[in-house]
C-alpha atoms as a PDB file:
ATOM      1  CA  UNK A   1     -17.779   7.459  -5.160  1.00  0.00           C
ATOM      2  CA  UNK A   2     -16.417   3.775  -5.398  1.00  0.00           C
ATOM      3  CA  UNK A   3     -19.068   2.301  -3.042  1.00  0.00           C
ATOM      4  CA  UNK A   4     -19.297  -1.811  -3.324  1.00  0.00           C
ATOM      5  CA  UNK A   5     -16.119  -1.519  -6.358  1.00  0.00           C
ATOM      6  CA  UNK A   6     -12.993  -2.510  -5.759  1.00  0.00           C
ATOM      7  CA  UNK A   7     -10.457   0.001  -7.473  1.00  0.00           C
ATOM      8  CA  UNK A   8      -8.203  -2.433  -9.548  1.00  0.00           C
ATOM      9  CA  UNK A   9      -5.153  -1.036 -11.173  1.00  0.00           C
ATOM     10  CA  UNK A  10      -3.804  -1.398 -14.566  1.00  0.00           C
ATOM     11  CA  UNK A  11      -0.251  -2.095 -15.610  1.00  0.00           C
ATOM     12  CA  UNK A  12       1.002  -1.861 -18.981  1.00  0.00           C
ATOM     13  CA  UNK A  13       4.840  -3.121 -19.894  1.00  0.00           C
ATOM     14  CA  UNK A  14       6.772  -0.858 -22.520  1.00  0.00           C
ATOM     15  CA  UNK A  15       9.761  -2.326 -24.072  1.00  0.00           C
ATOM     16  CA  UNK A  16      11.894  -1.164 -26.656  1.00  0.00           C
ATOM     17  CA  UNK A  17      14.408  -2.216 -28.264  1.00  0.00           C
ATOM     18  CA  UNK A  18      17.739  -0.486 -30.960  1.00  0.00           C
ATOM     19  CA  UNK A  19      21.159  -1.506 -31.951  1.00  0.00           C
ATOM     20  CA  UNK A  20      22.147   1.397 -31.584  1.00  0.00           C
ATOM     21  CA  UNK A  21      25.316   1.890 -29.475  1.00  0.00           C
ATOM     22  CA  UNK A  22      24.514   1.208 -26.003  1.00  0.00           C
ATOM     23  CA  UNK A  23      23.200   3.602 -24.106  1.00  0.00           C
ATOM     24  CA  UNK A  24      22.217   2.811 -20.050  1.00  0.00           C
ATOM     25  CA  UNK A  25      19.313   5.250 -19.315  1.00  0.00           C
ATOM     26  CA  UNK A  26      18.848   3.885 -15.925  1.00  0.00           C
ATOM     27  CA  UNK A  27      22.577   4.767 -15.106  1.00  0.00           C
ATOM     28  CA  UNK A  28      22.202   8.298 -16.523  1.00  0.00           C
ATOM     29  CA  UNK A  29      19.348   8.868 -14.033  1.00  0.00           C
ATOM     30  CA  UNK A  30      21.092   8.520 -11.327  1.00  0.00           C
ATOM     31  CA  UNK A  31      24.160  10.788 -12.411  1.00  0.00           C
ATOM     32  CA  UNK A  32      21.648  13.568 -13.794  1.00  0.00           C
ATOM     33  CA  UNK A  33      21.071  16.372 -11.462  1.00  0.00           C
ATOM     34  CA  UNK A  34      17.243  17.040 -11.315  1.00  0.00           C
ATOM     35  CA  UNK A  35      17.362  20.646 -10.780  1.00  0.00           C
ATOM     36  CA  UNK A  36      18.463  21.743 -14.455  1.00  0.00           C
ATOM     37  CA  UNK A  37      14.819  22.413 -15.757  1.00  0.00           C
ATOM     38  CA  UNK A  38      14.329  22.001 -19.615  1.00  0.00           C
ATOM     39  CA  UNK A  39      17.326  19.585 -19.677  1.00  0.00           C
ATOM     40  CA  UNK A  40      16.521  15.843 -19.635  1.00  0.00           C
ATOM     41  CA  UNK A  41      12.441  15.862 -19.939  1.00  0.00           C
ATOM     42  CA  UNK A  42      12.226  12.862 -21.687  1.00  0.00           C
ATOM     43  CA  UNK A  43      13.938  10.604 -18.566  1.00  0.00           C
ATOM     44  CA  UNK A  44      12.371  13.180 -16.655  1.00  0.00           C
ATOM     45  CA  UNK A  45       8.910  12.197 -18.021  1.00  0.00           C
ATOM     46  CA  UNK A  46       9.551   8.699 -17.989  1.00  0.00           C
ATOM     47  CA  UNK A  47      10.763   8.555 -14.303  1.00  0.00           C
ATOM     48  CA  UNK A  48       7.650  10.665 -12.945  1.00  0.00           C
ATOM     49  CA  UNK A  49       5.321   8.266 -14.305  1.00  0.00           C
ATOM     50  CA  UNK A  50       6.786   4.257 -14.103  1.00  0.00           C
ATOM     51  CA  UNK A  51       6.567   2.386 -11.451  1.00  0.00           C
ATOM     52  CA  UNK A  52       9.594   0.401 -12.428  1.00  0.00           C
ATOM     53  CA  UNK A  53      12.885   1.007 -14.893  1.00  0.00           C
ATOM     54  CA  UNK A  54      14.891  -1.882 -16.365  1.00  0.00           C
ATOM     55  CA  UNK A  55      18.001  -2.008 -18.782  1.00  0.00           C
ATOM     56  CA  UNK A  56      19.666  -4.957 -20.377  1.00  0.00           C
ATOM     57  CA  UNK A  57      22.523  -5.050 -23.204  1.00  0.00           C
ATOM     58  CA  UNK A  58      21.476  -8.131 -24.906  1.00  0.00           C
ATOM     59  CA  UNK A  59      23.206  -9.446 -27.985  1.00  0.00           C
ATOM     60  CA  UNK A  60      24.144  -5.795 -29.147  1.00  0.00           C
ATOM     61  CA  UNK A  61      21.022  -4.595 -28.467  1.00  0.00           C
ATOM     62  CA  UNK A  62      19.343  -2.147 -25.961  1.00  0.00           C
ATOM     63  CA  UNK A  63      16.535  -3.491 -24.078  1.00  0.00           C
ATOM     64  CA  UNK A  64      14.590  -0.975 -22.012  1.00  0.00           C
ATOM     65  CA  UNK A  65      11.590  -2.494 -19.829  1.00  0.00           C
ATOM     66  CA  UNK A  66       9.396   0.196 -18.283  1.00  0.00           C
ATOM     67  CA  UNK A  67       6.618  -0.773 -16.342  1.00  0.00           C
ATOM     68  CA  UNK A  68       3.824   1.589 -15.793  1.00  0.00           C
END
């Protein structure tokens, strides 16, 4: 199927940021139990598919890095 082609793979770099008060997603993960279905899907979702998670407080504002 990929004969002579290298398979390269793409990363994309989502970051958002709010002022809203702060809020550490990457701590919450790790608190969350994973075995309460239909609670959390949005970490959930986020977890399953990035390769990498990163939080900062900066200035007063949230800064969350995913990399995918």
């Amino acid at each position: 199927m990929y004969q002579g082609k290298e398979l390269q793979l793409v990363s994309y770099i989502l970051r958002i940021r709010d002022d809203c008060t702060a809020f550490d997603p990457t701590e919450y993960h790790k608190v969350m139990k994973m075995d309460e279905l239909g609670k959390n899907v949005g970490i959930q979702m986020v977890y399953g598919m990035a390769r990498e998670v990163q939080y900062q407080n900066l200035l007063g504002m949230n800064v969350l890095t995913i990399l995918i």
